[in-house]
N, C-alpha and C. Protein backbone atom coordinates (compact mmCIF):
# COMPACT_ATOMS: atom_id res chain seq x y z
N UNK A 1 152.91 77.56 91.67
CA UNK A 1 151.74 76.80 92.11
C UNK A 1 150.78 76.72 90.94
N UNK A 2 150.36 75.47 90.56
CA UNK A 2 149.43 75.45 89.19
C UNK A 2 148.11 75.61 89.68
N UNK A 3 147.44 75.81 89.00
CA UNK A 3 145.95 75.84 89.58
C UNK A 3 144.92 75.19 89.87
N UNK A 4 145.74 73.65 89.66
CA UNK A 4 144.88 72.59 90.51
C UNK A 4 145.52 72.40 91.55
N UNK A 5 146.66 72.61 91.82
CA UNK A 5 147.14 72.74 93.54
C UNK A 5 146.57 73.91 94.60
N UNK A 6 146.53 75.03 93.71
CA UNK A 6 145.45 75.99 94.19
C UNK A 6 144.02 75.94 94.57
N UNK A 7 143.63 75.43 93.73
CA UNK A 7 142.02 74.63 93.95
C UNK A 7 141.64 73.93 94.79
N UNK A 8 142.79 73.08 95.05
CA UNK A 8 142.75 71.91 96.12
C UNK A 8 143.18 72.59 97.16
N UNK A 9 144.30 73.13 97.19
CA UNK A 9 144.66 74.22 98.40
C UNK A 9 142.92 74.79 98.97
N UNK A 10 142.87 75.37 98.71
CA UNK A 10 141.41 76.41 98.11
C UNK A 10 140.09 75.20 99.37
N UNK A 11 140.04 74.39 98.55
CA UNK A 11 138.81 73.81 98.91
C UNK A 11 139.03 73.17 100.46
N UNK A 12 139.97 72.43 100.60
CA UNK A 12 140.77 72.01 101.97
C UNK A 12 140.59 73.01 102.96
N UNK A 13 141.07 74.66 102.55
CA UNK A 13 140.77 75.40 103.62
C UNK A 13 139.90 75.45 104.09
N UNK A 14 138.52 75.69 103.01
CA UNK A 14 137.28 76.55 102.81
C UNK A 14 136.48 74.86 103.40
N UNK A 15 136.83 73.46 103.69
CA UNK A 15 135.93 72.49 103.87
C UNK A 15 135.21 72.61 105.60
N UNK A 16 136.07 73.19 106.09
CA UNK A 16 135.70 73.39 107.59
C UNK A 16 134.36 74.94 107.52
N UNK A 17 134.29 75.51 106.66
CA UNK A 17 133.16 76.61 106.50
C UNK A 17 132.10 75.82 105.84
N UNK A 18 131.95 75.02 105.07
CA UNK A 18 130.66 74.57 104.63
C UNK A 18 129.44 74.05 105.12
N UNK A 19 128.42 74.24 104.73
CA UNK A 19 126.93 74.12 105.82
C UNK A 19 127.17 72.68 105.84
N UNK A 20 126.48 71.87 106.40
CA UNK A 20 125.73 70.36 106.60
C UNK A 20 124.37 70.35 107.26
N UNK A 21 123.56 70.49 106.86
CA UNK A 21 122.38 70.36 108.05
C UNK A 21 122.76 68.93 108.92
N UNK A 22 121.79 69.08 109.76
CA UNK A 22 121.67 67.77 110.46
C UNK A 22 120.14 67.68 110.23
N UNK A 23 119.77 66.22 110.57
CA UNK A 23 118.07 65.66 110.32
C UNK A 23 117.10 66.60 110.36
N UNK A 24 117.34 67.58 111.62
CA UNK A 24 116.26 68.68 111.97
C UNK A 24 116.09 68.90 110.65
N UNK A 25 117.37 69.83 110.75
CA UNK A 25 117.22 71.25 109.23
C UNK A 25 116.62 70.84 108.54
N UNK A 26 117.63 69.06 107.86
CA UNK A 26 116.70 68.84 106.28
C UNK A 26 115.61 68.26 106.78
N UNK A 27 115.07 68.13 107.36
CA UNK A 27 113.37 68.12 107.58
C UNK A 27 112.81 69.30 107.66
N UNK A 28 113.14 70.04 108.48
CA UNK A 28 112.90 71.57 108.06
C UNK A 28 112.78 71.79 106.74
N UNK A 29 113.14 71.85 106.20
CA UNK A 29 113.80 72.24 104.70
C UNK A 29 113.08 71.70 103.82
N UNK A 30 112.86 70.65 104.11
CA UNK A 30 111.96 70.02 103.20
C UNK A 30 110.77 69.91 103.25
N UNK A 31 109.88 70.26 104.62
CA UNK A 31 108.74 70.27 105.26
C UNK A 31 108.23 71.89 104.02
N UNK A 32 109.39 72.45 104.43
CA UNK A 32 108.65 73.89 103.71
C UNK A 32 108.82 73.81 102.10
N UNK A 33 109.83 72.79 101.49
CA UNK A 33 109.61 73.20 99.94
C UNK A 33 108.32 72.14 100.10
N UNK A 34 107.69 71.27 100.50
CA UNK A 34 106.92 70.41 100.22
C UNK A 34 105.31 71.28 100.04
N UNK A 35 105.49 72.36 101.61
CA UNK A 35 104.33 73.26 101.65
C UNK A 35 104.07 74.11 100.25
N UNK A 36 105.05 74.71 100.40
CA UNK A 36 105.58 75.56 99.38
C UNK A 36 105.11 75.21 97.68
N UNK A 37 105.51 73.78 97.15
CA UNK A 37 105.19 73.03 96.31
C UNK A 37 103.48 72.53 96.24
N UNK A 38 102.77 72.37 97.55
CA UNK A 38 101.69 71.75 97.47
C UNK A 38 100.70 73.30 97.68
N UNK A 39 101.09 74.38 97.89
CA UNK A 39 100.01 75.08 98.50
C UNK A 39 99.22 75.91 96.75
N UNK A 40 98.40 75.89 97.12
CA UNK A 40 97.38 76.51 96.44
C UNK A 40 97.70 77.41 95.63
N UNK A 41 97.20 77.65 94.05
CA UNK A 41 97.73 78.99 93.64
C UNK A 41 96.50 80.27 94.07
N UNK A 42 97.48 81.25 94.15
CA UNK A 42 96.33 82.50 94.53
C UNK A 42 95.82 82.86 93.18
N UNK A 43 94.34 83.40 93.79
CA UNK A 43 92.99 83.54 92.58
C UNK A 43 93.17 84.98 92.13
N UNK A 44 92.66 84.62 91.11
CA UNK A 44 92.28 86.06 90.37
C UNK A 44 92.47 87.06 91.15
N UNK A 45 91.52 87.39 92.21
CA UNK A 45 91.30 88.26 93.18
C UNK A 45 92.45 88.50 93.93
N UNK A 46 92.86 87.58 94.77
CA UNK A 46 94.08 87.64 95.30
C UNK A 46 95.56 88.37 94.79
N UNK A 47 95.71 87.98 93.20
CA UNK A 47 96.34 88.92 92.31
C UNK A 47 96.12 89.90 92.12
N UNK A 48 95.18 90.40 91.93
CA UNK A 48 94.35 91.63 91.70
C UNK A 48 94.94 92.47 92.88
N UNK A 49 94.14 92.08 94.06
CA UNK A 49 94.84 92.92 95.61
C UNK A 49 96.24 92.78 95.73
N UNK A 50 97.05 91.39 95.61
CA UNK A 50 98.44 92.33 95.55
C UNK A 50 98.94 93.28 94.75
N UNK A 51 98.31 93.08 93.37
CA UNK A 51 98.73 94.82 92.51
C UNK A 51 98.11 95.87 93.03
N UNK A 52 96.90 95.86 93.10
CA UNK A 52 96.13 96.94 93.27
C UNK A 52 96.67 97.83 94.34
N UNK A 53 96.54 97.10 95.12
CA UNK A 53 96.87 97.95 97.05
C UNK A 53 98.06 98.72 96.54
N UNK A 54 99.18 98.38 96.03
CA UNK A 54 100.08 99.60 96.18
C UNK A 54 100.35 100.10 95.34
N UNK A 55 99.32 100.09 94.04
CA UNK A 55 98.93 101.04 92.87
C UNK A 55 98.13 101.85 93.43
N UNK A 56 97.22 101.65 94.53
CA UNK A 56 96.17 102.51 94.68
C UNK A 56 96.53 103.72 95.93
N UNK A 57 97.57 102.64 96.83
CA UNK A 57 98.39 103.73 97.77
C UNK A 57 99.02 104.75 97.08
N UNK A 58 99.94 104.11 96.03
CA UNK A 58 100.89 105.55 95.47
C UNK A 58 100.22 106.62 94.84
N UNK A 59 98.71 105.48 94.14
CA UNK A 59 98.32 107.08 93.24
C UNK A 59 97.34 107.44 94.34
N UNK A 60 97.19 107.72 95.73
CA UNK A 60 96.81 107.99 96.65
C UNK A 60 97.85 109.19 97.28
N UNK A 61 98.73 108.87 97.57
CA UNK A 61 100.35 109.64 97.73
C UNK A 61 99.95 110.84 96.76
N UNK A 62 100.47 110.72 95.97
CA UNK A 62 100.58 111.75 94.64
C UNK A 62 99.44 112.51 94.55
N UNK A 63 97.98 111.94 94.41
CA UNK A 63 96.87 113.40 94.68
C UNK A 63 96.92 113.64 96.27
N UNK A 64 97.64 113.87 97.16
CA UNK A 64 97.54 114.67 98.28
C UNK A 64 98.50 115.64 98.03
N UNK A 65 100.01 114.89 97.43
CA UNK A 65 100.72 116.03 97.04
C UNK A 65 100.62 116.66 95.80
N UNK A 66 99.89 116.58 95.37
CA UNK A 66 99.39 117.28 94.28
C UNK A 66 98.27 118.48 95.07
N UNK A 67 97.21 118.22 95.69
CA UNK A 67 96.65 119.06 96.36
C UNK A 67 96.97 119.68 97.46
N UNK A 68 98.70 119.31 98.05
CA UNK A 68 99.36 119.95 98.68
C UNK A 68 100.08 121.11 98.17
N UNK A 69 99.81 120.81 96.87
CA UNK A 69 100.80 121.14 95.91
C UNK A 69 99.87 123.01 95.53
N UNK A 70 99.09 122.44 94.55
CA UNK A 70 97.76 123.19 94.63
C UNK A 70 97.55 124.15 95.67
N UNK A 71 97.22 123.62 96.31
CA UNK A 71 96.69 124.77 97.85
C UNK A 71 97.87 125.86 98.56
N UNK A 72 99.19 125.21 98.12
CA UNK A 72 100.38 126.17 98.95
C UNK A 72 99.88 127.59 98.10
N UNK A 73 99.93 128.08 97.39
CA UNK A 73 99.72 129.12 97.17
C UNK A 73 98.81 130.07 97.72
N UNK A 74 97.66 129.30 98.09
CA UNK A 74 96.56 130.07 98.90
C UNK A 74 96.93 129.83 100.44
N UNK A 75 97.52 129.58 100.75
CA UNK A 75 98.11 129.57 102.30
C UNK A 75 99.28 130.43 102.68
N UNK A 76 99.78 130.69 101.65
CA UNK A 76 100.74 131.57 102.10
C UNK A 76 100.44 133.12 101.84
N UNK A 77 101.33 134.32 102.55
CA UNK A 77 100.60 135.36 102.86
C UNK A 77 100.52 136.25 101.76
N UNK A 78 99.33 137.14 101.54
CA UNK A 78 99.49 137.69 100.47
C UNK A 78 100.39 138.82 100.52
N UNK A 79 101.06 139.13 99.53
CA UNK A 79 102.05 139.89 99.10
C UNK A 79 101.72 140.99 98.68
N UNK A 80 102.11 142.05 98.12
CA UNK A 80 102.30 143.44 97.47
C UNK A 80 101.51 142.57 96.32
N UNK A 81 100.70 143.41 95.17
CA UNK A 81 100.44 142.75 94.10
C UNK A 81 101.45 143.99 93.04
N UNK A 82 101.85 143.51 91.83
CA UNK A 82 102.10 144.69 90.69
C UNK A 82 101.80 145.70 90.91
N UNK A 83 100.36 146.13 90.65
CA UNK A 83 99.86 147.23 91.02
C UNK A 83 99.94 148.49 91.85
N UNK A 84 99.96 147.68 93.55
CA UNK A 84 100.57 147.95 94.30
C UNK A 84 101.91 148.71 94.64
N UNK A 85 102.70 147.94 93.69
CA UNK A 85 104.26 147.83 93.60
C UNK A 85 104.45 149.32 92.71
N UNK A 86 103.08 149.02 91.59
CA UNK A 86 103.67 150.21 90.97
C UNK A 86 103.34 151.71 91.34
N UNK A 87 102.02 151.50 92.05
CA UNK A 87 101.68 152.74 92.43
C UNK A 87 102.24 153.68 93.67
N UNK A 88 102.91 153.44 93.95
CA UNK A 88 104.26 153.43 95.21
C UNK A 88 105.19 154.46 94.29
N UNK A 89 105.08 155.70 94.17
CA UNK A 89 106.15 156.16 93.85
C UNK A 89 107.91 156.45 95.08
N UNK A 90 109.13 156.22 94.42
CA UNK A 90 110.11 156.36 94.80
C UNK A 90 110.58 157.58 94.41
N UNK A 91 111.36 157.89 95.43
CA UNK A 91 112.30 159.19 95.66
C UNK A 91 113.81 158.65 95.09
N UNK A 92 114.34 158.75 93.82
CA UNK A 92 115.48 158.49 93.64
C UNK A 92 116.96 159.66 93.90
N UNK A 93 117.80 159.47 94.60
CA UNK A 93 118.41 160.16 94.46
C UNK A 93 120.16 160.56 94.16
N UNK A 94 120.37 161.00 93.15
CA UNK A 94 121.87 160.66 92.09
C UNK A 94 122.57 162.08 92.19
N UNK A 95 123.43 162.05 93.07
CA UNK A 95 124.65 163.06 93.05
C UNK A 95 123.69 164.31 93.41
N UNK A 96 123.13 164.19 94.18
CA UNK A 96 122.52 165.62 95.31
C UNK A 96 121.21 166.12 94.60
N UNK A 97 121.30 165.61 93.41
CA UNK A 97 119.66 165.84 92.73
C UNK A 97 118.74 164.95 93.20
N UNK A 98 117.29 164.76 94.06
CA UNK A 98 116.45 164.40 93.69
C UNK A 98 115.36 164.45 92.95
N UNK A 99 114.89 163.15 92.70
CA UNK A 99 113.98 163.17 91.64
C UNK A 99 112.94 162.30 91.84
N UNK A 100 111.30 162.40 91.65
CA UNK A 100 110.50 161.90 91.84
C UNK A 100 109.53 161.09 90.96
N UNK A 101 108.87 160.43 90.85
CA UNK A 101 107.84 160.38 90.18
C UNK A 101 108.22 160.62 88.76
């Protein structure tokens, strides 16, 4: 089979899947590139707020977890300090000898 019999094979199958609008659609269709084409460009400002807003959310995000971040330490319970730890003498004991301090 050469590959313009394939092609043609090919397209013959695939002709019953292809779109067609009917009048609606392409009026549809064209109603909106026309809007689309005629509408207004957005201002300065308008640019501005679509960057801004979710520059200002994320670095909004990030200092909470950052001060989530921050604060875990003082929320959780206090522990033995070094000190503590060291002034604690142990009783070690190795083959029936103990030994202290």
């Amino acid at each position: 089979m050469s590959d313009e019999r394939f092609f043609e094979q090919l397209r013959s199958d695939a002709r019953h899947l292809q779109y067609t609008p009917d009048d609606v659609a392409s009026a549809r269709m064209a109603a909106r590139i026309r809007a689309r084409v005629t509408a207004p460009a957005p201002t300065v400002s308008q640019l501005l707020a679509g960057w801004l807003r979710p520059a200002t959310a994320s670095f909004a995000a990030l200092i909470v977890a950052a001060t989530l971040l921050l604060a875990w330490p003082d929320l959780t319970p206090n522990n033995a300090s070094i000190d503590q730890i060291a002034s604690n003498s142990a009783e070690i004991s190795m083959d029936g000898a103990i030994g202290g301090e």
